[in-house]
PDB file of N, CA and C in Angstrom:
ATOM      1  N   UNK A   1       0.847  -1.180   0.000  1.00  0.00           N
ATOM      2  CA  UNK A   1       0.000   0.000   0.000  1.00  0.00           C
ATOM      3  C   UNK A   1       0.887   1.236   0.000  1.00  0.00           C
ATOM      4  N   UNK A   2       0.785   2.559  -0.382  1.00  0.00           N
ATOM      5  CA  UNK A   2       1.156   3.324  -0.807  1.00  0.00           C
ATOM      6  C   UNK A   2       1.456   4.291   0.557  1.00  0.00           C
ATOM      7  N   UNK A   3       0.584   3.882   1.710  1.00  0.00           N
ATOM      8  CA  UNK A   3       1.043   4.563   2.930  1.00  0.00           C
ATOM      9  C   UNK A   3       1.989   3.913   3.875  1.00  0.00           C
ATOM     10  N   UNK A   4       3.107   2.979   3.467  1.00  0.00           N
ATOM     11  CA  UNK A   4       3.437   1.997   3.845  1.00  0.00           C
ATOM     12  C   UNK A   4       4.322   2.628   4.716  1.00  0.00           C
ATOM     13  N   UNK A   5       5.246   4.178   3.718  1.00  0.00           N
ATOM     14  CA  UNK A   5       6.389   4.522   3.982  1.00  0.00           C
ATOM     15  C   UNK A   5       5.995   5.769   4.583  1.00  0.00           C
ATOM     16  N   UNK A   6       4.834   6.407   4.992  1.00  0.00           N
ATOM     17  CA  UNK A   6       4.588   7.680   5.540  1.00  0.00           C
ATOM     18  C   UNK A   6       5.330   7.868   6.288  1.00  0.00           C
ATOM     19  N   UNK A   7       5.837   9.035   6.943  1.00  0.00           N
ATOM     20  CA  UNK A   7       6.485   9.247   8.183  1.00  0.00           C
ATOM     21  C   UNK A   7       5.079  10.002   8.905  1.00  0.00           C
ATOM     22  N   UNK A   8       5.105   9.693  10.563  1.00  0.00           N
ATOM     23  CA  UNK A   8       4.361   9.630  11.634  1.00  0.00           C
ATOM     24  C   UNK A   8       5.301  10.239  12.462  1.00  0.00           C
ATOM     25  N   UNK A   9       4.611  11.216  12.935  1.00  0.00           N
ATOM     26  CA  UNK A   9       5.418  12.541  13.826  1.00  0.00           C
ATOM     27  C   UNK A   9       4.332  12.551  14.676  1.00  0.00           C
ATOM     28  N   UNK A  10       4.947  13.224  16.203  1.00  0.00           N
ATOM     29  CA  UNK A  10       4.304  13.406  17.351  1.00  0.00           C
ATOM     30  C   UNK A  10       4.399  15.126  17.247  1.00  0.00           C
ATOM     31  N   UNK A  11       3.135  15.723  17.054  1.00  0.00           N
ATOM     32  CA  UNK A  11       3.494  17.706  17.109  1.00  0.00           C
ATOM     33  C   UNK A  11       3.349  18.094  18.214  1.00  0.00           C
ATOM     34  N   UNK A  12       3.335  19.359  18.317  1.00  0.00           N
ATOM     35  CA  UNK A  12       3.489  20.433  19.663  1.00  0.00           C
ATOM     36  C   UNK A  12       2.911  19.864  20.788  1.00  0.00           C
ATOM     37  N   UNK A  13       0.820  19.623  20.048  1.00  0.00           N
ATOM     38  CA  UNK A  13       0.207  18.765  21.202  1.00  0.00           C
ATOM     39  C   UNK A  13       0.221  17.074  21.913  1.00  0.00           C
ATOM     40  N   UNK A  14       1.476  16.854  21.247  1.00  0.00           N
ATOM     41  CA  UNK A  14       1.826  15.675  21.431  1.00  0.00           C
ATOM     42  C   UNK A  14       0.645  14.439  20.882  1.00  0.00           C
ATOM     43  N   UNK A  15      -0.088  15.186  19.670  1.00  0.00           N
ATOM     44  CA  UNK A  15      -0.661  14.240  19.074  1.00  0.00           C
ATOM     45  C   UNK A  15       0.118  13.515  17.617  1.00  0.00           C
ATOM     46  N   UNK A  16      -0.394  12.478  17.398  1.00  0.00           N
ATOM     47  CA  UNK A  16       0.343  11.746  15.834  1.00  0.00           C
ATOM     48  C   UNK A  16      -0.079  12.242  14.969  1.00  0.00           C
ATOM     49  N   UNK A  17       0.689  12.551  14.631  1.00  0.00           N
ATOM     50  CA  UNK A  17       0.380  13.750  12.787  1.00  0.00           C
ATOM     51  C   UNK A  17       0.727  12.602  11.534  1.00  0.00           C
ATOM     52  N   UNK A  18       0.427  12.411  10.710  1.00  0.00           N
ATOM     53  CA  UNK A  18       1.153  11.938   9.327  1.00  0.00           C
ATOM     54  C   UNK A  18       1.584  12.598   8.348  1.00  0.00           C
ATOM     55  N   UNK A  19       2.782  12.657   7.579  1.00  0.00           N
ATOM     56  CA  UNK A  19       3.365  13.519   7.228  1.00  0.00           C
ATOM     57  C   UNK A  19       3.445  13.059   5.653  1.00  0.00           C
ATOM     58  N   UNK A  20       2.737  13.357   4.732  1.00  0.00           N
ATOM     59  CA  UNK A  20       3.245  12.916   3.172  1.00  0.00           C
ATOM     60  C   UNK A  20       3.659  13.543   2.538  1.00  0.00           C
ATOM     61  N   UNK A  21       4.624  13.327   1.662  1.00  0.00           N
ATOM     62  CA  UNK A  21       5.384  13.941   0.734  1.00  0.00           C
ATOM     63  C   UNK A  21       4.462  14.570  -0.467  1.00  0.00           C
ATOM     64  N   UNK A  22       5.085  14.786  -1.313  1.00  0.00           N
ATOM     65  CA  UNK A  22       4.806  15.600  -2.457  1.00  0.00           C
ATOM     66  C   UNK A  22       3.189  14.557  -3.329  1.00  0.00           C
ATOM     67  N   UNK A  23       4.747  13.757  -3.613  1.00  0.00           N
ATOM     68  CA  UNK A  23       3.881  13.068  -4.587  1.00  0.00           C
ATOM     69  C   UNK A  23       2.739  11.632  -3.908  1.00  0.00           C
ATOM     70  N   UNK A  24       3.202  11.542  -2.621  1.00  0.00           N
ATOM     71  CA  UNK A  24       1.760  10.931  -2.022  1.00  0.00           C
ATOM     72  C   UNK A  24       0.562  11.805  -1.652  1.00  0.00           C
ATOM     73  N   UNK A  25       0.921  12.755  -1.517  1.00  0.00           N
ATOM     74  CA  UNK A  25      -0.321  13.534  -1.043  1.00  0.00           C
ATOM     75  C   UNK A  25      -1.108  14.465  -2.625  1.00  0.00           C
ATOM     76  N   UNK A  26      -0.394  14.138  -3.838  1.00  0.00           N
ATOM     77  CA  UNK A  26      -1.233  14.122  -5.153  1.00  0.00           C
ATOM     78  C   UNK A  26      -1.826  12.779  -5.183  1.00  0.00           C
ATOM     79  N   UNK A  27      -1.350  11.889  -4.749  1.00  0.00           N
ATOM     80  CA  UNK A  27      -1.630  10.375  -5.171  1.00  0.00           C
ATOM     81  C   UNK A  27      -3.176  10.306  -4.071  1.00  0.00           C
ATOM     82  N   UNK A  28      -3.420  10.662  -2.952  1.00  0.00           N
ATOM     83  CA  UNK A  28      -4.063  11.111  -2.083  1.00  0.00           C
ATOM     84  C   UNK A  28      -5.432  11.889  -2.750  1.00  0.00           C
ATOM     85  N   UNK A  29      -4.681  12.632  -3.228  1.00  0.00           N
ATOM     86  CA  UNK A  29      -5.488  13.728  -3.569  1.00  0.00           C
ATOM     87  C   UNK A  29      -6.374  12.846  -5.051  1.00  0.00           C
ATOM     88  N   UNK A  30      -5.553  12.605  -5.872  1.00  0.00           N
ATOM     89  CA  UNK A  30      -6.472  11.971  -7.053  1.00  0.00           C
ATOM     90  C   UNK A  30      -7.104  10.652  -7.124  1.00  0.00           C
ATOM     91  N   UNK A  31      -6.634   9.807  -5.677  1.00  0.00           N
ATOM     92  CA  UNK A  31      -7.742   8.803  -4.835  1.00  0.00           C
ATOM     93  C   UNK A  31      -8.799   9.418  -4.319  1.00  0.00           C
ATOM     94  N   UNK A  32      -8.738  10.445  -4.282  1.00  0.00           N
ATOM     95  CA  UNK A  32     -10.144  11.252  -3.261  1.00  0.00           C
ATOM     96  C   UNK A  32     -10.854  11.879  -4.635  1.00  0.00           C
ATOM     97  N   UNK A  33     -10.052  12.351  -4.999  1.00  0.00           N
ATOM     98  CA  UNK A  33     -11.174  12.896  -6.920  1.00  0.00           C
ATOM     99  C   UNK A  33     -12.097  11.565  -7.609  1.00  0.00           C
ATOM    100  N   UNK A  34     -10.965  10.381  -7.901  1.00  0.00           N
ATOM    101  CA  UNK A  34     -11.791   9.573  -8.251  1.00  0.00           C
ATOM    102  C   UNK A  34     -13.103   8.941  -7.348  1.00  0.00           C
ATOM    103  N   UNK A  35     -12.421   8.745  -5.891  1.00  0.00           N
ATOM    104  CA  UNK A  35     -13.633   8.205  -5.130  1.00  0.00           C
ATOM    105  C   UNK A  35     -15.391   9.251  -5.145  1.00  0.00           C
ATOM    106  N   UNK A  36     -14.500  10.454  -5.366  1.00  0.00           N
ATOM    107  CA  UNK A  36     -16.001  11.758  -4.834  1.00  0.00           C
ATOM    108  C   UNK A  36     -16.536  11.166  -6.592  1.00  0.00           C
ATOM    109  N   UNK A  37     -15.848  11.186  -7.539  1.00  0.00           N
ATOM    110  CA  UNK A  37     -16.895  10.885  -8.927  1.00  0.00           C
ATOM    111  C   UNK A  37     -17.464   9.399  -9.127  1.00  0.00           C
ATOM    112  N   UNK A  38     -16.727   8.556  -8.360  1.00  0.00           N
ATOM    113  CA  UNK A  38     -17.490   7.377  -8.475  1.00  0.00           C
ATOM    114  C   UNK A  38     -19.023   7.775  -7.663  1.00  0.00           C
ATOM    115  N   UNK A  39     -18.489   8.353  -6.351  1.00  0.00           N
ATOM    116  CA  UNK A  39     -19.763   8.468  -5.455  1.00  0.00           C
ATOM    117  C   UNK A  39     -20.827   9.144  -6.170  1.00  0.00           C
ATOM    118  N   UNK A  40     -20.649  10.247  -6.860  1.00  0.00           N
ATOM    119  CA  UNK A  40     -21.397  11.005  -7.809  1.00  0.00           C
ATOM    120  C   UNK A  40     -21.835  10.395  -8.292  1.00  0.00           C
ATOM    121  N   UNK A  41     -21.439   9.636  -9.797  1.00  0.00           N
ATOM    122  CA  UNK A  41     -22.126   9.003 -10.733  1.00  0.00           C
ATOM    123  C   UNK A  41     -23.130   7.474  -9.762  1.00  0.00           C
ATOM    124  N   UNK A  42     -22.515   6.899  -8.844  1.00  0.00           N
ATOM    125  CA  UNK A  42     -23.653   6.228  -7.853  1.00  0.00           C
ATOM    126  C   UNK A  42     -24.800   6.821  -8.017  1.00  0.00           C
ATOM    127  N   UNK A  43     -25.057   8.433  -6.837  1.00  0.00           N
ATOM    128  CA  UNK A  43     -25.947   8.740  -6.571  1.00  0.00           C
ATOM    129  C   UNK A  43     -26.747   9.271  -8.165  1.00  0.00           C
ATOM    130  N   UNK A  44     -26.338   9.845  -9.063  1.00  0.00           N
ATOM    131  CA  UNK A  44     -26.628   9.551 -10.243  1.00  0.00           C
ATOM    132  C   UNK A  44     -27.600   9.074 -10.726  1.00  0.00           C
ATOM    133  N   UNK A  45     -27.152   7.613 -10.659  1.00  0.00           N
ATOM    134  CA  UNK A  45     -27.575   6.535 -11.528  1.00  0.00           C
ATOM    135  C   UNK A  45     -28.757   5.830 -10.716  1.00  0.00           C
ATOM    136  N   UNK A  46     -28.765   6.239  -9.473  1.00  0.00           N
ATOM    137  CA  UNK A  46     -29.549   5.884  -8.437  1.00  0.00           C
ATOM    138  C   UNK A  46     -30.879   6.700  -8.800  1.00  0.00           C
ATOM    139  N   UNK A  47     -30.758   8.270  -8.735  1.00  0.00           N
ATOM    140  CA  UNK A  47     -31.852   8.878  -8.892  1.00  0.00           C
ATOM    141  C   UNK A  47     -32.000   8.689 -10.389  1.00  0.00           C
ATOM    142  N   UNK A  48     -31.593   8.097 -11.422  1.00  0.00           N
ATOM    143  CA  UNK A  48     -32.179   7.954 -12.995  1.00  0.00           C
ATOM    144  C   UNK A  48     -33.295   7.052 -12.519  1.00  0.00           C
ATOM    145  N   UNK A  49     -32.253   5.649 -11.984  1.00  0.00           N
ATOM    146  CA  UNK A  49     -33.354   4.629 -12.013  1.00  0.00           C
ATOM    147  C   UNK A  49     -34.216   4.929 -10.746  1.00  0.00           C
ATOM    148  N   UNK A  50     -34.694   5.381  -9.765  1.00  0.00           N
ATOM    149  CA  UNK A  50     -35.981   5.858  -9.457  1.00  0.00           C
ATOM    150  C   UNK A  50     -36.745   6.453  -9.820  1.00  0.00           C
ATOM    151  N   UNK A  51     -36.632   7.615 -10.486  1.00  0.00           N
ATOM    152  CA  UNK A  51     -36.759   8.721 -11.525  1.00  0.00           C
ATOM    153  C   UNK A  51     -37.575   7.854 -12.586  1.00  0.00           C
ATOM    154  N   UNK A  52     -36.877   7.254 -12.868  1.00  0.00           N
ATOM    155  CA  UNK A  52     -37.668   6.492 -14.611  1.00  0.00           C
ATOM    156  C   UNK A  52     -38.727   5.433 -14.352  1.00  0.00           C
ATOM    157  N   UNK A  53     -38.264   4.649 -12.948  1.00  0.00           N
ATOM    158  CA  UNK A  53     -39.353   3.419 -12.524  1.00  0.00           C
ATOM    159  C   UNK A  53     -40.604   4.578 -12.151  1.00  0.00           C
ATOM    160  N   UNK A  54     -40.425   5.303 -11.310  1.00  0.00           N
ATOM    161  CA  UNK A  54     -41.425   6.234 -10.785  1.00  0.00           C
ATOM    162  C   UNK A  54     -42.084   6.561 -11.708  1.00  0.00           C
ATOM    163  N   UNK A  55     -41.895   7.473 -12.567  1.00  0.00           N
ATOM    164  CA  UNK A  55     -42.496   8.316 -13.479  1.00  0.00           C
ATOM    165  C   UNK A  55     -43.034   7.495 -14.531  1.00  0.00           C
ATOM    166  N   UNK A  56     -42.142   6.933 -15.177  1.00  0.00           N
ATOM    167  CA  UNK A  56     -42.495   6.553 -17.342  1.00  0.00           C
ATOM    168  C   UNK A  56     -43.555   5.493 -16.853  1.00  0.00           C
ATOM    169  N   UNK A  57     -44.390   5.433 -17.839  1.00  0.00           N
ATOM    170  CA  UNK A  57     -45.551   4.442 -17.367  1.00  0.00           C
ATOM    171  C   UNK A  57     -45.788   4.043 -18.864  1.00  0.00           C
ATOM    172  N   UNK A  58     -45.495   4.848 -19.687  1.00  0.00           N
ATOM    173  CA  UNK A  58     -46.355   4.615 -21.228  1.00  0.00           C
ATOM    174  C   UNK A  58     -45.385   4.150 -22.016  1.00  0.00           C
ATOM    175  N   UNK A  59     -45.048   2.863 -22.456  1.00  0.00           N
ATOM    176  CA  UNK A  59     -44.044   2.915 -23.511  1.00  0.00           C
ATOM    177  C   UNK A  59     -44.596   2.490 -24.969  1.00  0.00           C
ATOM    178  N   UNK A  60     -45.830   3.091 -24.788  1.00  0.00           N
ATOM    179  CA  UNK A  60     -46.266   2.969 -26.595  1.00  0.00           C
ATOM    180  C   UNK A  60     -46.201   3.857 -27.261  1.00  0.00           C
ATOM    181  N   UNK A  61     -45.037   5.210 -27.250  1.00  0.00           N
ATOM    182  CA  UNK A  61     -44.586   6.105 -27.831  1.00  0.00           C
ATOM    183  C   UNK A  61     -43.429   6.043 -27.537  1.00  0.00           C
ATOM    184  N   UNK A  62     -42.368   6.960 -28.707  1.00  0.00           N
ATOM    185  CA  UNK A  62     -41.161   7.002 -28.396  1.00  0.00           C
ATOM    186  C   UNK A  62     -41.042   8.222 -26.985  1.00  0.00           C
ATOM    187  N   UNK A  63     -41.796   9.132 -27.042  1.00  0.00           N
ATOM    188  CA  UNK A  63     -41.575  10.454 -26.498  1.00  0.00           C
ATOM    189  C   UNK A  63     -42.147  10.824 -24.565  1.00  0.00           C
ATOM    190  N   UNK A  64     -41.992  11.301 -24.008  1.00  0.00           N
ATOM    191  CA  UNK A  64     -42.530  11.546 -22.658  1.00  0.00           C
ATOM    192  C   UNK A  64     -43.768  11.935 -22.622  1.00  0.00           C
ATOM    193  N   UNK A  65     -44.715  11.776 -21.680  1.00  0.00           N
ATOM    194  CA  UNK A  65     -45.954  12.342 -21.636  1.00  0.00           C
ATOM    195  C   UNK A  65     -45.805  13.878 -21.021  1.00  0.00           C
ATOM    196  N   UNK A  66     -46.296  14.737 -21.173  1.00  0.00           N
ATOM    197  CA  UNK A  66     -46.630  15.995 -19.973  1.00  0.00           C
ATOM    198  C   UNK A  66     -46.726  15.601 -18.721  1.00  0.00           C
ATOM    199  N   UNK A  67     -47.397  14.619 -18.438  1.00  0.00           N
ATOM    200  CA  UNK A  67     -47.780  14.181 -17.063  1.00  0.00           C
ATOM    201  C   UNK A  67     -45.964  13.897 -16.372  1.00  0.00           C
ATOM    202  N   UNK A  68     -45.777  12.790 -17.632  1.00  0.00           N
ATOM    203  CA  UNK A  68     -44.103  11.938 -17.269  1.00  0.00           C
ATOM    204  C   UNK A  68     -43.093  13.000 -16.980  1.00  0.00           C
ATOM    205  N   UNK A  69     -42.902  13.794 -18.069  1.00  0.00           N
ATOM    206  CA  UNK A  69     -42.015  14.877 -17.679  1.00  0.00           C
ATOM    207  C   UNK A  69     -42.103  16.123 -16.502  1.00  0.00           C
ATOM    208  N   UNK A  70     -43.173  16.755 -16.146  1.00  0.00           N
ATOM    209  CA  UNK A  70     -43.633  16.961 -14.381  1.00  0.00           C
ATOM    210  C   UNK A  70     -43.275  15.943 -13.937  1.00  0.00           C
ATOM    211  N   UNK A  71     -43.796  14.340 -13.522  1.00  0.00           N
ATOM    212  CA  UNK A  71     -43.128  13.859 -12.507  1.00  0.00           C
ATOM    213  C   UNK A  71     -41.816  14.147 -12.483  1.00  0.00           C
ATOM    214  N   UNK A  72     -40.899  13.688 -13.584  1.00  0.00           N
ATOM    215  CA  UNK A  72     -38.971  13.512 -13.542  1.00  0.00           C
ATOM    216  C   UNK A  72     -39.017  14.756 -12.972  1.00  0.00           C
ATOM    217  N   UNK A  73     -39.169  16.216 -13.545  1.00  0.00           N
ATOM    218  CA  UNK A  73     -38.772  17.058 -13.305  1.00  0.00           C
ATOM    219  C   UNK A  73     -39.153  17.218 -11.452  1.00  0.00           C
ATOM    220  N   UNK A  74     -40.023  16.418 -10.983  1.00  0.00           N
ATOM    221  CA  UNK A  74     -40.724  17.126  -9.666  1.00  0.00           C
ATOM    222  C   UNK A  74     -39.678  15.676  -8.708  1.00  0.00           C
ATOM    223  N   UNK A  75     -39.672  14.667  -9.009  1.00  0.00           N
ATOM    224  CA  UNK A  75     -38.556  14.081  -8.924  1.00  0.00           C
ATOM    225  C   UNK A  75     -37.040  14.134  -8.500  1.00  0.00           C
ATOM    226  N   UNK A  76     -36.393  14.810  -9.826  1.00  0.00           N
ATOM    227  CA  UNK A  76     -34.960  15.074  -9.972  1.00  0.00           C
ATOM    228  C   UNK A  76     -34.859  16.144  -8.981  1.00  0.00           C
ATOM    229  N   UNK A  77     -36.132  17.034  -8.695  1.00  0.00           N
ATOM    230  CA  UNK A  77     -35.725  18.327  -7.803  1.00  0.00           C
ATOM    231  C   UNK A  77     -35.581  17.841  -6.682  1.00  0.00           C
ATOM    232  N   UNK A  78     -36.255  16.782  -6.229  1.00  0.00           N
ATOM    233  CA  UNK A  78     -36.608  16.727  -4.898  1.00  0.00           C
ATOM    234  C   UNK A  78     -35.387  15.839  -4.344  1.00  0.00           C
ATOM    235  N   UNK A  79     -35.141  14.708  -5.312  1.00  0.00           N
ATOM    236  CA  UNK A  79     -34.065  13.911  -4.924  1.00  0.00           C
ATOM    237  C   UNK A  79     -32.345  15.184  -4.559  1.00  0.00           C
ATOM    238  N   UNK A  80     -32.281  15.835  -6.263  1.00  0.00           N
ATOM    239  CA  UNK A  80     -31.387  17.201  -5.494  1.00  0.00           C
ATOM    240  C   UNK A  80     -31.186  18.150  -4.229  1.00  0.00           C
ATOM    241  N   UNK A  81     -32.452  18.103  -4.057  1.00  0.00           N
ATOM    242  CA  UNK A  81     -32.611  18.732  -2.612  1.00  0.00           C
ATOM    243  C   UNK A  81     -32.301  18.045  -1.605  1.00  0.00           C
ATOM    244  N   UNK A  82     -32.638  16.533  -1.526  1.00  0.00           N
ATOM    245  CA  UNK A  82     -32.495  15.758  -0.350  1.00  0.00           C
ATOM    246  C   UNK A  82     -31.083  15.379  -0.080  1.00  0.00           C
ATOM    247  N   UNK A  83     -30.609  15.143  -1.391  1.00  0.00           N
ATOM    248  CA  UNK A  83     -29.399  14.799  -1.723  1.00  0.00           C
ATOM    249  C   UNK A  83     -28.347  16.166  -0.881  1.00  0.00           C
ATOM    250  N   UNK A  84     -28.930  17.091  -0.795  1.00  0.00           N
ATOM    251  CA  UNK A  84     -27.702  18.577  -0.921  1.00  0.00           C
ATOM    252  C   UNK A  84     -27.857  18.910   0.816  1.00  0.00           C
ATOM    253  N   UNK A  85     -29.472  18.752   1.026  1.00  0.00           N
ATOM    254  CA  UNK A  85     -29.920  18.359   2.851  1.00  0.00           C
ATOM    255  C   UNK A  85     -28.728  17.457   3.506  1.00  0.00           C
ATOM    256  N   UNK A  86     -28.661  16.512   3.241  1.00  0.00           N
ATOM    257  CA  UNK A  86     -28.015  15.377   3.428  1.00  0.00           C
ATOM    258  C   UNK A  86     -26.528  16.029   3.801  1.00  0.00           C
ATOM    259  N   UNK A  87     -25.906  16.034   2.714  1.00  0.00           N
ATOM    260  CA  UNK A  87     -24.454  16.779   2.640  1.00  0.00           C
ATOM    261  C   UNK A  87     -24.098  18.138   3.805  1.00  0.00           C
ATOM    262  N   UNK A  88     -25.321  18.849   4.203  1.00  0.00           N
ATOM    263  CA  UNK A  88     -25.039  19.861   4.919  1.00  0.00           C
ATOM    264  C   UNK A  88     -25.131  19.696   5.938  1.00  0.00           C
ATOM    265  N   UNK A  89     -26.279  18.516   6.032  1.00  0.00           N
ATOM    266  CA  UNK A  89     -26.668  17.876   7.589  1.00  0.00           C
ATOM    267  C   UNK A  89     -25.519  16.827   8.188  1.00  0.00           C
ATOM    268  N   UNK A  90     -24.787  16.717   6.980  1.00  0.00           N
ATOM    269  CA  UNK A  90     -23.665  15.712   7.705  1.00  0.00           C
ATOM    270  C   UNK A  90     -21.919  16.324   7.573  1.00  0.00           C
ATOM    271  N   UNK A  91     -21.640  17.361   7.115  1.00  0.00           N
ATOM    272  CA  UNK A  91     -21.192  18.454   7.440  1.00  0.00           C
ATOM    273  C   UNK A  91     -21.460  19.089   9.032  1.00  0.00           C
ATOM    274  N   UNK A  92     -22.643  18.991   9.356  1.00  0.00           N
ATOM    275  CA  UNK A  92     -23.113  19.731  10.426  1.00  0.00           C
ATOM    276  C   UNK A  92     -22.385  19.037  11.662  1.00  0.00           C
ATOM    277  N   UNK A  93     -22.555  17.627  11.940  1.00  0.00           N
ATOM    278  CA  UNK A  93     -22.620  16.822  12.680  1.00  0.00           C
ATOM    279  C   UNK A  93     -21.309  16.443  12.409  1.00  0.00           C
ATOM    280  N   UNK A  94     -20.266  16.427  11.122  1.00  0.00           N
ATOM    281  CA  UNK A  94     -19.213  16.274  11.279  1.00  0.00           C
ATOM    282  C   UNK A  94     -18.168  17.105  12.252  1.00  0.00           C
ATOM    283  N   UNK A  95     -18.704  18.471  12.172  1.00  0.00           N
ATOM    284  CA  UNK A  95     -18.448  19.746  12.681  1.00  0.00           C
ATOM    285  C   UNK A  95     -18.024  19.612  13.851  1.00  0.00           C
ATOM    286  N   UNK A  96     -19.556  18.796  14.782  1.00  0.00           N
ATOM    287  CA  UNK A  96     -20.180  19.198  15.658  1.00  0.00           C
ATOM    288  C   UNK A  96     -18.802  17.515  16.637  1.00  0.00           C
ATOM    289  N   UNK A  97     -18.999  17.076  15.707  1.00  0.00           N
ATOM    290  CA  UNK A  97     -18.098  15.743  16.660  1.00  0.00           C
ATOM    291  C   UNK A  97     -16.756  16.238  16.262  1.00  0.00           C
ATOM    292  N   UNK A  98     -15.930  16.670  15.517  1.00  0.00           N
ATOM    293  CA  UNK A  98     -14.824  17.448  15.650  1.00  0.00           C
ATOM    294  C   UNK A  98     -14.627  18.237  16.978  1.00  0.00           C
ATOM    295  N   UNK A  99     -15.818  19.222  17.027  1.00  0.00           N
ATOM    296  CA  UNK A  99     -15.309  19.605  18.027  1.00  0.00           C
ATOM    297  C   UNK A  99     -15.614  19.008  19.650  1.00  0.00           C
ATOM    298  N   UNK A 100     -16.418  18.318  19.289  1.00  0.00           N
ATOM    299  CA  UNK A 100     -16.166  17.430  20.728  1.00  0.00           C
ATOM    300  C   UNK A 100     -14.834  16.706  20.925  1.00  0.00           C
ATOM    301  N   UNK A 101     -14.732  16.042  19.780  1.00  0.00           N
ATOM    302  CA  UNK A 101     -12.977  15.342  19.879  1.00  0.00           C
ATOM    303  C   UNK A 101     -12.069  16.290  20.097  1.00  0.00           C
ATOM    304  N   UNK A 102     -12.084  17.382  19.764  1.00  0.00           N
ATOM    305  CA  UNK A 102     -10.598  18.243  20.305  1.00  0.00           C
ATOM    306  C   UNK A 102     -11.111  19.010  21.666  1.00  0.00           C
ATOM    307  N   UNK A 103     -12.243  19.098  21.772  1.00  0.00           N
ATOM    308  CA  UNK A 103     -12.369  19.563  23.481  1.00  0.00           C
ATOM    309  C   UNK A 103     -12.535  18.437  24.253  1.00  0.00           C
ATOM    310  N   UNK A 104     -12.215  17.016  24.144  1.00  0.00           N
ATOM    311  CA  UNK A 104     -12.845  16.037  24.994  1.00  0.00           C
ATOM    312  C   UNK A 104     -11.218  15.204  25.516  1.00  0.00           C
ATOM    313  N   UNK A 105     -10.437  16.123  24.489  1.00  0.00           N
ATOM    314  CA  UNK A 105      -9.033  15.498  25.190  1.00  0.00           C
ATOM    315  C   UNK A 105      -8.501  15.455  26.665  1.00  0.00           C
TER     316      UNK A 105
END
């Protein structure tokens, strides 16, 4: 594994720090790019296929109904929203246990 050779330092507060170099902490960095777009295209592909089971009902045309296209659209918003709730609400609580861990030392 690629963190094999990190160096591990004790800092000021006498906590363990990890220390990466240049080119592990790009290597780091473009493990964390790919992981956030895999996660993306997940949630994605997740709200298509609810989105499409939910809504399309008619497939004896090539084209969407009025009705079909309000649902997706009332759909895609809502899943965006929950989706973006989510992210802020767990941001929040990430926050919130951070700072319990550095005041609970």
């Amino acid at each position: 594994m690629w963190l094999d050779f990190v160096s591990v330092a004790k800092d000021a507060n006498d906590e363990l720090t990890i220390r990466l170099t240049a080119a592990e902490q790009r290597e780091l960095e473009t493990r964390l790019q790919k992981r956030q777009v895999k996660e993306f295209m997940n949630i994605f592909g997740n709200m298509i296929d609810n989105c499409f089971t939910s809504c399309v009902n008619d497939f004896t045309s090539k084209s969407i109904s009025g009705a079909e296209s309000g649902c997706l659209n009332r759909c895609v918003l809502k899943t965006m929203a929950t989706n973006t709730r989510l992210g802020e609400r767990f941001a929040e609580l990430t926050a919130v246990m951070n700072n319990q861990m550095q005041n609970g030392r």
